[in-house]
PDB file of N, CA and C in Angstrom:
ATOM      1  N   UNK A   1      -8.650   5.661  -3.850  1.00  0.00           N
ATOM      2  CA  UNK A   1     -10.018   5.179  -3.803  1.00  0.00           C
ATOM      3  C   UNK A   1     -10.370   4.837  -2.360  1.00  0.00           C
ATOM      4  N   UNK A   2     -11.741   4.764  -1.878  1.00  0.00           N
ATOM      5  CA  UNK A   2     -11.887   4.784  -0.816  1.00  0.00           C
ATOM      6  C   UNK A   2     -12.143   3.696  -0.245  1.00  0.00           C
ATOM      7  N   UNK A   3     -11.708   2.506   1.398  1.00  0.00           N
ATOM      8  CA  UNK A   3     -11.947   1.489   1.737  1.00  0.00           C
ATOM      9  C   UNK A   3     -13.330   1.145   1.281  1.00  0.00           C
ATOM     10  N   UNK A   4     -13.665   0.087   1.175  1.00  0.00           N
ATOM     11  CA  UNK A   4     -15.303  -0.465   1.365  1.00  0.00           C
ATOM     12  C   UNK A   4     -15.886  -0.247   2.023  1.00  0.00           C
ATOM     13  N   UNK A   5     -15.300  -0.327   3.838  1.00  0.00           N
ATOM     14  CA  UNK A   5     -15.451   0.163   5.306  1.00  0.00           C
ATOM     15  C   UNK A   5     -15.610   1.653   5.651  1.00  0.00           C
ATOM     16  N   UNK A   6     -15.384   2.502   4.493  1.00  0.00           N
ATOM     17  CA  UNK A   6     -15.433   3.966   4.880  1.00  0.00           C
ATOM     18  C   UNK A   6     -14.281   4.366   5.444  1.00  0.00           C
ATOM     19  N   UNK A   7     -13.571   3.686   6.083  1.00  0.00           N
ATOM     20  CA  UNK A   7     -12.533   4.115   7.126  1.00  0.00           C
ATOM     21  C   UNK A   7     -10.904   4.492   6.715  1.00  0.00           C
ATOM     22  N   UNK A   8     -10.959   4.749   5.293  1.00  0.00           N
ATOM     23  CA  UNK A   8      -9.634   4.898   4.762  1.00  0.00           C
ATOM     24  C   UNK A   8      -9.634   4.969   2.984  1.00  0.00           C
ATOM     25  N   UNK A   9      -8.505   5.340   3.078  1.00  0.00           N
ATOM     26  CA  UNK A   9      -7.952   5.244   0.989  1.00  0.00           C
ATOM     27  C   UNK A   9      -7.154   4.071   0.913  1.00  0.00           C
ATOM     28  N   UNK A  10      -7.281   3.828  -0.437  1.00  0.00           N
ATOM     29  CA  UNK A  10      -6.261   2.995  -0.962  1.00  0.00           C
ATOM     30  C   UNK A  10      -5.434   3.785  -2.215  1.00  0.00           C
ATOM     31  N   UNK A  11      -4.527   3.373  -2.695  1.00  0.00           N
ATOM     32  CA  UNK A  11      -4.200   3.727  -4.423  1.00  0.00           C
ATOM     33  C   UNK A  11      -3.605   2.436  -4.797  1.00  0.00           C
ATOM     34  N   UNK A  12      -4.908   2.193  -5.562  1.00  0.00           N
ATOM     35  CA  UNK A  12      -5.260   0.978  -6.351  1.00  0.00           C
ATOM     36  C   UNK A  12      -3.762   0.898  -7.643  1.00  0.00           C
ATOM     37  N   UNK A  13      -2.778  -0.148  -7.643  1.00  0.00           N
ATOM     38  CA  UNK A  13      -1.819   0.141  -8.471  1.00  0.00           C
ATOM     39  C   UNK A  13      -1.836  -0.698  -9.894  1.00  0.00           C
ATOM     40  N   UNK A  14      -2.895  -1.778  -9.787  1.00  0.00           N
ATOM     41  CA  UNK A  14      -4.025  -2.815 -10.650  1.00  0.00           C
ATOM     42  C   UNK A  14      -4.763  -3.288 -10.359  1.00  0.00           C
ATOM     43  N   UNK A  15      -6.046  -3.367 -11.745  1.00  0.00           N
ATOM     44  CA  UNK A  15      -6.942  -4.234 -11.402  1.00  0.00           C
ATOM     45  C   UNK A  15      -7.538  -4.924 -12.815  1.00  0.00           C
ATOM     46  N   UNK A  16      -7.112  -6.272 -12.335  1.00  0.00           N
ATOM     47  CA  UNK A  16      -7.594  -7.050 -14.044  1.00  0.00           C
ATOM     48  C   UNK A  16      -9.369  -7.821 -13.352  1.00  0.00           C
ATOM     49  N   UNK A  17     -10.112  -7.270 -14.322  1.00  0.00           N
ATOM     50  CA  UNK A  17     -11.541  -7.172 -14.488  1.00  0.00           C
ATOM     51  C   UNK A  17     -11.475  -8.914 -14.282  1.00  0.00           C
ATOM     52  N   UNK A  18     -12.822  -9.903 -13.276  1.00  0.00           N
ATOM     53  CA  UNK A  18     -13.125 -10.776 -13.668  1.00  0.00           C
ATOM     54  C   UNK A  18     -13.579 -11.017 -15.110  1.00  0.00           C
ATOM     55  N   UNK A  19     -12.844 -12.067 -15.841  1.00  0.00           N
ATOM     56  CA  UNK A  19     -13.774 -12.624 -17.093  1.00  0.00           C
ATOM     57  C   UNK A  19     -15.253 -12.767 -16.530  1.00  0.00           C
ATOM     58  N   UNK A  20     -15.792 -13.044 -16.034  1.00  0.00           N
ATOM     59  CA  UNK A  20     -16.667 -14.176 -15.782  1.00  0.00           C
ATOM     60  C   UNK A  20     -18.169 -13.145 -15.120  1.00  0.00           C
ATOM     61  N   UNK A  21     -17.535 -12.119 -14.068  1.00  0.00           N
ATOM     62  CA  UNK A  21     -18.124 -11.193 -12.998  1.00  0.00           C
ATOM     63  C   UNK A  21     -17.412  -9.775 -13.478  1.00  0.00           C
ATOM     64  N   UNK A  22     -17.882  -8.928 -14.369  1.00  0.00           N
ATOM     65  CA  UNK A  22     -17.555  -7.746 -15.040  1.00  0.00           C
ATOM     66  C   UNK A  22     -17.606  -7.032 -13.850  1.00  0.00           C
ATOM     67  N   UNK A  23     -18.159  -7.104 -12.939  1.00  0.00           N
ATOM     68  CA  UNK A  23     -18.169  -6.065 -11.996  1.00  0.00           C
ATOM     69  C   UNK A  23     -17.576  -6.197 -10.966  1.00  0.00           C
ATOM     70  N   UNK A  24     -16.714  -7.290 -10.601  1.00  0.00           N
ATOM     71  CA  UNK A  24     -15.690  -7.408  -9.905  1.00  0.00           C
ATOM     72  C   UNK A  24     -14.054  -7.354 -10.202  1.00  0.00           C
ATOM     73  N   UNK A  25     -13.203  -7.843  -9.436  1.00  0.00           N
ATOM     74  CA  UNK A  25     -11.881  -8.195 -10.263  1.00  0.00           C
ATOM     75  C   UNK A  25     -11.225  -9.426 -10.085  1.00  0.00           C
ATOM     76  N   UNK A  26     -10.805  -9.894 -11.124  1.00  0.00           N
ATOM     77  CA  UNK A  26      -9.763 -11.169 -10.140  1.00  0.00           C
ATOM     78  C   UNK A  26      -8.770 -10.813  -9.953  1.00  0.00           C
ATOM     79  N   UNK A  27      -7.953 -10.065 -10.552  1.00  0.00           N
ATOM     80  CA  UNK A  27      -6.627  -9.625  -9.724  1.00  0.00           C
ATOM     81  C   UNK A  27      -6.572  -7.823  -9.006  1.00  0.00           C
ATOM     82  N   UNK A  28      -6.038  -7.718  -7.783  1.00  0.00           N
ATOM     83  CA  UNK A  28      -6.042  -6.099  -7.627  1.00  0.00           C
ATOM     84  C   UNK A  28      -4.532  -5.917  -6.872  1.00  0.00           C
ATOM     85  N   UNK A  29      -4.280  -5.250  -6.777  1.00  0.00           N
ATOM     86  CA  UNK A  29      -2.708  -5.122  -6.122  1.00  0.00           C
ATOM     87  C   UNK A  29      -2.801  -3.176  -5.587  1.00  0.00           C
ATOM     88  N   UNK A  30      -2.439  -3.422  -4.341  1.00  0.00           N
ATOM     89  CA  UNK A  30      -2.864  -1.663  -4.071  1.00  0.00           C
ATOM     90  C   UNK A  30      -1.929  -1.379  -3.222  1.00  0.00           C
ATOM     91  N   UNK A  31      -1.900  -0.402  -2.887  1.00  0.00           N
ATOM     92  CA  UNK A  31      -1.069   0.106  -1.660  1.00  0.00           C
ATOM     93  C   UNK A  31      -1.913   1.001  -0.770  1.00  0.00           C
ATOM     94  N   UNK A  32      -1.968   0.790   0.986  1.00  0.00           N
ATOM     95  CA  UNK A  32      -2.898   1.501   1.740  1.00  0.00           C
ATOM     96  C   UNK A  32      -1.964   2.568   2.693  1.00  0.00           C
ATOM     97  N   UNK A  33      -2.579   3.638   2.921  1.00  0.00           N
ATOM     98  CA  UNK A  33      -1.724   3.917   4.460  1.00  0.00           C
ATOM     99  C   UNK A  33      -2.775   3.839   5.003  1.00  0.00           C
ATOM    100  N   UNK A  34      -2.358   3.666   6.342  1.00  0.00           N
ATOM    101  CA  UNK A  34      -2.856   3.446   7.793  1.00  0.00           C
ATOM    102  C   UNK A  34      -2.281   3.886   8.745  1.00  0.00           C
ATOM    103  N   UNK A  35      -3.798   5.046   9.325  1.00  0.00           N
ATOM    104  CA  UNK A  35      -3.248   5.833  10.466  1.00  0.00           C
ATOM    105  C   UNK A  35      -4.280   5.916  11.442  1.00  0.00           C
ATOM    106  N   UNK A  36      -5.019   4.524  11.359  1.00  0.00           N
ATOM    107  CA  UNK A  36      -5.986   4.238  12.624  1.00  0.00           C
ATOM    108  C   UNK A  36      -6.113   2.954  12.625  1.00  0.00           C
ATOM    109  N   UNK A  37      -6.366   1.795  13.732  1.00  0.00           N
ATOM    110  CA  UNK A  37      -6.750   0.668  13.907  1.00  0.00           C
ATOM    111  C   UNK A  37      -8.079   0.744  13.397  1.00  0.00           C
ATOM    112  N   UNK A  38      -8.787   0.002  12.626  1.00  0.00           N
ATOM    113  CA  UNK A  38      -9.556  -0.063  11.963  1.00  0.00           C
ATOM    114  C   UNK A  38     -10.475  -1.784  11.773  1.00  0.00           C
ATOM    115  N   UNK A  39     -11.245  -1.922  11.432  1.00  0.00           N
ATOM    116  CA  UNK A  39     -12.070  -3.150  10.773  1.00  0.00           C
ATOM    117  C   UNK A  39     -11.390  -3.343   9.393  1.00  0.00           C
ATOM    118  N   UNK A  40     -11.111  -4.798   8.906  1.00  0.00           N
ATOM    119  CA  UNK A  40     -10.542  -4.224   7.585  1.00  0.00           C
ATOM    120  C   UNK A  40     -11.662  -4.797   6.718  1.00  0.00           C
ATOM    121  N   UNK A  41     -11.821  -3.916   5.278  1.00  0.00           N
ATOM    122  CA  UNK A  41     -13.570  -4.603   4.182  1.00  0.00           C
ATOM    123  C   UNK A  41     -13.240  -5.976   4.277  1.00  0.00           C
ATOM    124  N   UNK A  42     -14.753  -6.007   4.214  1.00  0.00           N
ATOM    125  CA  UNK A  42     -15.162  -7.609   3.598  1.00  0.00           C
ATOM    126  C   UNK A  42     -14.849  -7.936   2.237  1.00  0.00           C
ATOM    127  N   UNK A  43     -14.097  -8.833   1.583  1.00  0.00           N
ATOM    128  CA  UNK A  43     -14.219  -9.203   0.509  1.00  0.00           C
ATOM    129  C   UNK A  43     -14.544 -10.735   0.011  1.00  0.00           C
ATOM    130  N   UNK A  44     -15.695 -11.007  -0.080  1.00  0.00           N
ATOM    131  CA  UNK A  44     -16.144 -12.550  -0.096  1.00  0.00           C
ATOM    132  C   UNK A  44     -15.420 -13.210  -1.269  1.00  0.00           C
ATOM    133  N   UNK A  45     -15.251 -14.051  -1.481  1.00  0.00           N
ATOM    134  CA  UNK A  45     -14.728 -15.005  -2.397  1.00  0.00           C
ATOM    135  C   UNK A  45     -13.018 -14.534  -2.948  1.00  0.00           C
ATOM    136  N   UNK A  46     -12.679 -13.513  -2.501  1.00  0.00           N
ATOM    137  CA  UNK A  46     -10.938 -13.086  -2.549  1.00  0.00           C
ATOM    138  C   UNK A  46     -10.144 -13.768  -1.069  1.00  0.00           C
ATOM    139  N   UNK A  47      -9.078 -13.795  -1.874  1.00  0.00           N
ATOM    140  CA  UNK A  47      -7.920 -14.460  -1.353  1.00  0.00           C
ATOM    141  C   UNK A  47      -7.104 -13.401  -0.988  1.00  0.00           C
ATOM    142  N   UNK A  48      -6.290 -12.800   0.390  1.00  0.00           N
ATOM    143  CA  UNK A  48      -5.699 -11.504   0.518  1.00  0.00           C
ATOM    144  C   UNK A  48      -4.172 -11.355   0.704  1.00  0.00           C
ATOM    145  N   UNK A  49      -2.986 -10.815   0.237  1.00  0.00           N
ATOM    146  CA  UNK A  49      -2.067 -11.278   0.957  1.00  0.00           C
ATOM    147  C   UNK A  49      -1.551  -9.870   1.370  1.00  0.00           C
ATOM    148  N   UNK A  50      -0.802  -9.407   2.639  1.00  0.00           N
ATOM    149  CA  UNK A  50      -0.888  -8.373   2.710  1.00  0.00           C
ATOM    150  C   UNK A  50       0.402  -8.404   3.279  1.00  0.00           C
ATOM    151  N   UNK A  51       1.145  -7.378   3.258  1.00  0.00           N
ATOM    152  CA  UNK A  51       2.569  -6.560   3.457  1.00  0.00           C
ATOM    153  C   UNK A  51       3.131  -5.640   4.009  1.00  0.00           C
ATOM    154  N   UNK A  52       3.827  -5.348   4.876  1.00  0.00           N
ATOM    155  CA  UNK A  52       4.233  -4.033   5.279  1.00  0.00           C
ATOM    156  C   UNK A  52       4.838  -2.962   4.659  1.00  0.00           C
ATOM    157  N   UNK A  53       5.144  -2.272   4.022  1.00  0.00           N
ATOM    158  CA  UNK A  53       6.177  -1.508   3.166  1.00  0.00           C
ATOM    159  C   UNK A  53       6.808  -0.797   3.850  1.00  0.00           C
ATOM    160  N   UNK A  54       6.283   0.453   4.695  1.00  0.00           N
ATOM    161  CA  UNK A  54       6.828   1.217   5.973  1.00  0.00           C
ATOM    162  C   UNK A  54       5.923   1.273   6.973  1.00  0.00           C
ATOM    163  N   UNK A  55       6.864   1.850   7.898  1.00  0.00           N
ATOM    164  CA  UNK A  55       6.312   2.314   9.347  1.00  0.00           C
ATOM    165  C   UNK A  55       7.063   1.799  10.301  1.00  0.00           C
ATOM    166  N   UNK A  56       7.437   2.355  11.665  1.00  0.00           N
ATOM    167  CA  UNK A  56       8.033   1.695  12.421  1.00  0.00           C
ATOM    168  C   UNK A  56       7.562   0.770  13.219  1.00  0.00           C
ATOM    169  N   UNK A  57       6.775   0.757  13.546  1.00  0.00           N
ATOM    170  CA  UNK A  57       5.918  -0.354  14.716  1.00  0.00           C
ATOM    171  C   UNK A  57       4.896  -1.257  13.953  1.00  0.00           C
ATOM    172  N   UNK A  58       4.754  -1.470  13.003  1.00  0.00           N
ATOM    173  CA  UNK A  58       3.806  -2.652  12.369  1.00  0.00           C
ATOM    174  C   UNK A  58       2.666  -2.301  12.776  1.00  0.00           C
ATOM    175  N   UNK A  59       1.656  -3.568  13.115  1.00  0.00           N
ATOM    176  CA  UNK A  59      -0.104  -3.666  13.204  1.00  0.00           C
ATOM    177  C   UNK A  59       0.120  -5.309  13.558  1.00  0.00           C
ATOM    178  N   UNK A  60      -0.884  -5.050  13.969  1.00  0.00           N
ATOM    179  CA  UNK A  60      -1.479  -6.098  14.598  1.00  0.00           C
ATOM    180  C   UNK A  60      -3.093  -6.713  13.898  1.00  0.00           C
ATOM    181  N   UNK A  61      -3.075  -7.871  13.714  1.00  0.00           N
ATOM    182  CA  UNK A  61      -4.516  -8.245  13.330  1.00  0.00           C
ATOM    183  C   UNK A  61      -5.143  -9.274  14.203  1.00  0.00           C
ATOM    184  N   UNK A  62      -6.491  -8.746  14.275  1.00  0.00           N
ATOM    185  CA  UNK A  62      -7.174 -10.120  15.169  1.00  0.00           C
ATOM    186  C   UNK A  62      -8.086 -10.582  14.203  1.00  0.00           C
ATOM    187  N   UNK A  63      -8.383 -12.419  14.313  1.00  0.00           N
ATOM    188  CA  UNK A  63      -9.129 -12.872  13.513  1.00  0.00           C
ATOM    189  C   UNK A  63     -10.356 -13.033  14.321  1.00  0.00           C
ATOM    190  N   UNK A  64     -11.447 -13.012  13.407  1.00  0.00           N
ATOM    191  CA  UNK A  64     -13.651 -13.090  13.753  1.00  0.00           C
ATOM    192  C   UNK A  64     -12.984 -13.586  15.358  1.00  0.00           C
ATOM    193  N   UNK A  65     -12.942 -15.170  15.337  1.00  0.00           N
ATOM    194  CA  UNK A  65     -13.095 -15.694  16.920  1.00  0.00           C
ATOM    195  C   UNK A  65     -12.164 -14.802  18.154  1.00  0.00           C
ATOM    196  N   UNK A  66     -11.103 -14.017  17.585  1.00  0.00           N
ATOM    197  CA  UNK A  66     -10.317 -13.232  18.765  1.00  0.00           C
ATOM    198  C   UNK A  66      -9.300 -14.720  19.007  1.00  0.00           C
ATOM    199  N   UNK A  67      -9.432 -15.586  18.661  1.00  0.00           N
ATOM    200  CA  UNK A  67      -8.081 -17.050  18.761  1.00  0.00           C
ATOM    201  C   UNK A  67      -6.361 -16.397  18.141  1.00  0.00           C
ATOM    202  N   UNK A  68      -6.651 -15.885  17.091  1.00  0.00           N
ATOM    203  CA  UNK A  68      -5.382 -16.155  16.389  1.00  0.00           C
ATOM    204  C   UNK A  68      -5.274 -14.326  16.095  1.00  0.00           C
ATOM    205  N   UNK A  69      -4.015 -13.573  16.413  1.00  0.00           N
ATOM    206  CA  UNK A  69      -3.588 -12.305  16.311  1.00  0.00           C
ATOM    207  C   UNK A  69      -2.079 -13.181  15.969  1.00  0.00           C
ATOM    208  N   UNK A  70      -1.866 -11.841  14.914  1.00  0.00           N
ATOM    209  CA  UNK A  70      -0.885 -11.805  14.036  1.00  0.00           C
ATOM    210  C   UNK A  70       0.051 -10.570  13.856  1.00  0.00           C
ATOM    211  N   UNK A  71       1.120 -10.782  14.085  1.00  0.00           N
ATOM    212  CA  UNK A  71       2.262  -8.964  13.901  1.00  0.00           C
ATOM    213  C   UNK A  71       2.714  -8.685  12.836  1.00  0.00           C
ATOM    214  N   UNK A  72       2.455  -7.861  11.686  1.00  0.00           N
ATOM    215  CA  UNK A  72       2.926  -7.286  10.422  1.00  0.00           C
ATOM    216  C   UNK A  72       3.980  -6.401  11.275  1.00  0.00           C
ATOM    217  N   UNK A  73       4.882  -6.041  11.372  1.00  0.00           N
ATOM    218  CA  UNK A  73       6.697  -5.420  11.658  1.00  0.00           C
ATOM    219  C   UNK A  73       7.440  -5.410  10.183  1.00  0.00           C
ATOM    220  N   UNK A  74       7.733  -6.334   9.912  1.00  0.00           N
ATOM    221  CA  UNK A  74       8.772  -6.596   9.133  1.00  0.00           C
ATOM    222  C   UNK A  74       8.461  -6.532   7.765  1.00  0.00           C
ATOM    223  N   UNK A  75       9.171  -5.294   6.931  1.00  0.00           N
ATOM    224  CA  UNK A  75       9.082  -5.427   5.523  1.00  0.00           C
ATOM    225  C   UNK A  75       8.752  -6.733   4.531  1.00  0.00           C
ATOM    226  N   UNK A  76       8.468  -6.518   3.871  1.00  0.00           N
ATOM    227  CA  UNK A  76       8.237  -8.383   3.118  1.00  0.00           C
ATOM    228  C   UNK A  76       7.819  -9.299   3.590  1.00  0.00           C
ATOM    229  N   UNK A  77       7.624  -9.438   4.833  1.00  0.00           N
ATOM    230  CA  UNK A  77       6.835 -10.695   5.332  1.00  0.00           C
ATOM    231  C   UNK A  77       5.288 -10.711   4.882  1.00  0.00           C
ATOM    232  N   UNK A  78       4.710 -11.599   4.553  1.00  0.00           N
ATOM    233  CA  UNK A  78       3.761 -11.637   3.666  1.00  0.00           C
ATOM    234  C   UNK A  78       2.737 -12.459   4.595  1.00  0.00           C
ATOM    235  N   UNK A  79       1.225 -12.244   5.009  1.00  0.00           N
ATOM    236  CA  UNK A  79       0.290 -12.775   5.827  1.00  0.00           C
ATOM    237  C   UNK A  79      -1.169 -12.770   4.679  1.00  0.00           C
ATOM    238  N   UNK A  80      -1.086 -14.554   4.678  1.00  0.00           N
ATOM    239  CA  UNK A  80      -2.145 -14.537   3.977  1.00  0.00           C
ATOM    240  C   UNK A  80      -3.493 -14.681   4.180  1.00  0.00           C
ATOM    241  N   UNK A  81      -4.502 -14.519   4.098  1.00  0.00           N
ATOM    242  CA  UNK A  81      -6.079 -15.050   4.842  1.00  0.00           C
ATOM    243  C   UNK A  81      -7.231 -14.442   3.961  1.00  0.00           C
ATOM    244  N   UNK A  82      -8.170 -15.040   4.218  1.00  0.00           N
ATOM    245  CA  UNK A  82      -9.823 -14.967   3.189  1.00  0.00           C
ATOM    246  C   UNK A  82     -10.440 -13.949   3.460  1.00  0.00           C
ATOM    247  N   UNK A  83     -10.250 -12.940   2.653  1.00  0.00           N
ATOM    248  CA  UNK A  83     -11.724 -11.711   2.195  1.00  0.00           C
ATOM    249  C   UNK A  83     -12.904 -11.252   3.176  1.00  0.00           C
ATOM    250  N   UNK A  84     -13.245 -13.024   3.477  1.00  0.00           N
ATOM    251  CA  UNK A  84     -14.437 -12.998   3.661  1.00  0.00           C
ATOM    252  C   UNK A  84     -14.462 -12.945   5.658  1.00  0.00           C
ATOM    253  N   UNK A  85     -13.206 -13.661   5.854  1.00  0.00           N
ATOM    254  CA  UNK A  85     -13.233 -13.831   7.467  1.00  0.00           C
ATOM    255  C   UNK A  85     -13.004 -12.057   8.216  1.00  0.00           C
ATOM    256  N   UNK A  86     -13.807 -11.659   9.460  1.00  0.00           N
ATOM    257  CA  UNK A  86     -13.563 -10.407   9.783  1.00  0.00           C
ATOM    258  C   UNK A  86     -12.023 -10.240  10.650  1.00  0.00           C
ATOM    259  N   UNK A  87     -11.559  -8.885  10.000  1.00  0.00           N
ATOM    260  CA  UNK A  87     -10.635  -8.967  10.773  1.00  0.00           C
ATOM    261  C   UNK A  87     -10.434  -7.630  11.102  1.00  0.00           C
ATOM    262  N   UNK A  88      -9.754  -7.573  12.508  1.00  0.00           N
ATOM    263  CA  UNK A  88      -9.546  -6.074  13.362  1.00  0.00           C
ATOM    264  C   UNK A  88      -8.267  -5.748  12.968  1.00  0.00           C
ATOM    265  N   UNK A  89      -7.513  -4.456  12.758  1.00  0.00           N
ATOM    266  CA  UNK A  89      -6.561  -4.477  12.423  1.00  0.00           C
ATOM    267  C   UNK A  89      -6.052  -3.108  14.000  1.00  0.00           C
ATOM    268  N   UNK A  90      -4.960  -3.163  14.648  1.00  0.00           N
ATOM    269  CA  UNK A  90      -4.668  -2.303  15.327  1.00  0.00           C
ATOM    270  C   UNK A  90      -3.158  -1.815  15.064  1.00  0.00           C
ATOM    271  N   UNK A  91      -3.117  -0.483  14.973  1.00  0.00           N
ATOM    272  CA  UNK A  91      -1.483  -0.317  15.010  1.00  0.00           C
ATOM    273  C   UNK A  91      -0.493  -0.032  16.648  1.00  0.00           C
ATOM    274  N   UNK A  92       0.774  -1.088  16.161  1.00  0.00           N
ATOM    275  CA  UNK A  92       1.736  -0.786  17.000  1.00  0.00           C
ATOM    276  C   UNK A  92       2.482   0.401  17.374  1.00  0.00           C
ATOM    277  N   UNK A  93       2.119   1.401  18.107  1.00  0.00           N
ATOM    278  CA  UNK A  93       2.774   2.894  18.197  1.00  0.00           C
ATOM    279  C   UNK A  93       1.972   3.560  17.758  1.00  0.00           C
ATOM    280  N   UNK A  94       2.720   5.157  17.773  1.00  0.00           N
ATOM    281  CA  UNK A  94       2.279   6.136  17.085  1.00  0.00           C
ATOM    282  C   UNK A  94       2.717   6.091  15.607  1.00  0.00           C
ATOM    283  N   UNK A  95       2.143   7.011  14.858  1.00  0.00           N
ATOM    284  CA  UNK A  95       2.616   6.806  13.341  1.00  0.00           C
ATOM    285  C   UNK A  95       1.607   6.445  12.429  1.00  0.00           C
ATOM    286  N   UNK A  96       1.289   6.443  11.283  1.00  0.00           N
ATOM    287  CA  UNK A  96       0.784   5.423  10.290  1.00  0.00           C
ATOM    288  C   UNK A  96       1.846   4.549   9.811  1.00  0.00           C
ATOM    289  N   UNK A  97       1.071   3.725   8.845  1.00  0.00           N
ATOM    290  CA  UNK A  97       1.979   2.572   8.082  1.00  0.00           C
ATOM    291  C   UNK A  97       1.473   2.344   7.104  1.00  0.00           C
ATOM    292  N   UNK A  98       2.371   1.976   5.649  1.00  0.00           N
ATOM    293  CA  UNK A  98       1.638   1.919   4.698  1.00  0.00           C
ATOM    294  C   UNK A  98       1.876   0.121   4.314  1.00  0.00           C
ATOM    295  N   UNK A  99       0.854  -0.627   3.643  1.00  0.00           N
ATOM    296  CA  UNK A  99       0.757  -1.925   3.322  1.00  0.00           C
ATOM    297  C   UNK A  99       0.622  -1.978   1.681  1.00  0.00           C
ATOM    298  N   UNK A 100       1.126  -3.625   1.530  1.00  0.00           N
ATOM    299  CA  UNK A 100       0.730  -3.696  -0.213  1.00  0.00           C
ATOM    300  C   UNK A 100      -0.155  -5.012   0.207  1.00  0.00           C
ATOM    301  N   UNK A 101      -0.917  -4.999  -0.784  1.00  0.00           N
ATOM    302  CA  UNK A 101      -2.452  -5.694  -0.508  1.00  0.00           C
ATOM    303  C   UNK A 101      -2.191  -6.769  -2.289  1.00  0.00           C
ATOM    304  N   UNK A 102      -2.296  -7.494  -1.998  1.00  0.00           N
ATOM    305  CA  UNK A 102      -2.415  -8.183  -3.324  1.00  0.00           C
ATOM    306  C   UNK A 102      -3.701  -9.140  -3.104  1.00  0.00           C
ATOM    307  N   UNK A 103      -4.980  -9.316  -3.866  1.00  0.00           N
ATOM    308  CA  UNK A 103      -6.128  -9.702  -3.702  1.00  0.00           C
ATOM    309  C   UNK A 103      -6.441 -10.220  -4.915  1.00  0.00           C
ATOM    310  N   UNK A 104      -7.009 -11.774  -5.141  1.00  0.00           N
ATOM    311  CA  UNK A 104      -7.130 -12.849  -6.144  1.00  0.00           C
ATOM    312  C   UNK A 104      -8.506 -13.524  -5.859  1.00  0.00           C
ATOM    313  N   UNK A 105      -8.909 -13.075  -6.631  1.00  0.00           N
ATOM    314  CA  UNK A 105     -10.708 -13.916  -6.959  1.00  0.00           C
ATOM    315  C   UNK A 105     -10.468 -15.265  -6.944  1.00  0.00           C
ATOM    316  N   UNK A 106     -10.847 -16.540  -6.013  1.00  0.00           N
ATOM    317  CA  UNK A 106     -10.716 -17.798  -5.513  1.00  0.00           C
ATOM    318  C   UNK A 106     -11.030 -18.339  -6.736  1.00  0.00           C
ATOM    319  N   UNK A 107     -12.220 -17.932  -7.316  1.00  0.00           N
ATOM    320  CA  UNK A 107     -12.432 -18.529  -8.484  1.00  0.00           C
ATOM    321  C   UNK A 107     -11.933 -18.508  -9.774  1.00  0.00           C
ATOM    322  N   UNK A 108     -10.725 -17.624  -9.593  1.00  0.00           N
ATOM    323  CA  UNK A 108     -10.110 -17.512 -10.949  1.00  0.00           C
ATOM    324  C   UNK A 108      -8.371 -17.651 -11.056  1.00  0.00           C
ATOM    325  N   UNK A 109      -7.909 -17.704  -9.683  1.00  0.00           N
ATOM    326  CA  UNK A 109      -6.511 -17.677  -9.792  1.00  0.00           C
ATOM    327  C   UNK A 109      -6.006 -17.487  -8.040  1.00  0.00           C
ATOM    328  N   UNK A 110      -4.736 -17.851  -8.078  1.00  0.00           N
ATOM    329  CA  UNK A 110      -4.089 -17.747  -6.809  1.00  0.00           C
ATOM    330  C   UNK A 110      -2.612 -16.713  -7.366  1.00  0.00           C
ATOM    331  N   UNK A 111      -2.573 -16.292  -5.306  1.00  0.00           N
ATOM    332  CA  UNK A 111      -1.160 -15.361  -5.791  1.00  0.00           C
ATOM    333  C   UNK A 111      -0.365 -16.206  -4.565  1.00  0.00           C
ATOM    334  N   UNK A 112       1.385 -16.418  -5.057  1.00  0.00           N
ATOM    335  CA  UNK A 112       1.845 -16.461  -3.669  1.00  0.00           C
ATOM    336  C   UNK A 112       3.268 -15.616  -3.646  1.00  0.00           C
ATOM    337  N   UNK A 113       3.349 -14.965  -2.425  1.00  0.00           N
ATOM    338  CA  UNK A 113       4.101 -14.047  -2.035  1.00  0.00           C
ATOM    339  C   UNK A 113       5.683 -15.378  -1.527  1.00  0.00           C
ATOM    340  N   UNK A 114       6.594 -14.651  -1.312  1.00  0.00           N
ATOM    341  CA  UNK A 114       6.715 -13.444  -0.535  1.00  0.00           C
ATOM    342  C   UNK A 114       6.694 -12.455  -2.295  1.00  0.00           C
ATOM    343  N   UNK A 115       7.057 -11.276  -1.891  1.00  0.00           N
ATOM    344  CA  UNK A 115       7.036 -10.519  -2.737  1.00  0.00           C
ATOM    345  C   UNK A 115       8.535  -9.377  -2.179  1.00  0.00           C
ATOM    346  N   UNK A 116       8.812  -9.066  -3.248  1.00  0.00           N
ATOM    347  CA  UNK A 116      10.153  -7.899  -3.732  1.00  0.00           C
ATOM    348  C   UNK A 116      10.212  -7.067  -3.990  1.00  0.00           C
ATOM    349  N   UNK A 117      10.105  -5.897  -2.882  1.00  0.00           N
ATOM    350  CA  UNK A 117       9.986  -4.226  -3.211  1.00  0.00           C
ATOM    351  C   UNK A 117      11.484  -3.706  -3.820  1.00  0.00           C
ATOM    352  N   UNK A 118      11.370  -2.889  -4.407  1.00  0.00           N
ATOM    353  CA  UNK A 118      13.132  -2.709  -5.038  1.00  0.00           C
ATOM    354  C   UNK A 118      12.774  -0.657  -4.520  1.00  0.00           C
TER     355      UNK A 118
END
């Protein structure tokens, strides 16, 4: 399925429908590759936690103010932050990389990582 941003796919691996907002979800869990530094979608009122699965050189994220950049490298390390705040995403090296995205409607539930690829 395609980013919100235009700028990429996902393959969506669930998605449990809000009770409340039929046309949203409260839970989604996906997997992305990434093979450009990119803007990543807006998602207002979701909670995001996001993952590395492969790639050799990670990504990099910058948050709205440009204050706080963050290094995804390492398998399983888990980086959490709000939907709604903008964020730049750049990759380390050549290559793509693929991420697992786990995303929770604020208003209906929380997720917390780390999480366990087998």
């Amino acid at each position: 399925m395609p980013w919100l941003n235009g700028l990429g796919t996902t393959t969506q691996l669930f998605k449990l429908p809000h009770p409340l907002k039929p046309d949203h979800f409260a839970l989604r869990l996906s997997i992305a590759t990434v093979s450009q530094g990119s803007p990543f979608s807006f998602f207002p009122g979701i909670d995001r936690q996001l993952s590395i699965l492969e790639g050799e050189h990670g990504m990099e994220l910058e948050f709205e103010d440009g204050s706080i950049h963050h290094r995804l490298i390492e398998p399983g390390k888990v980086l959490e932050f709000p939907g709604e705040v903008k964020v730049d995403c750049k990759l380390l090296g050549s290559g793509s990389i693929r991420d697992f995205n786990v995303m929770v409607a604020r208003d209906w539930g929380r997720a917390k990582g780390p999480f366990f690829f087998l």
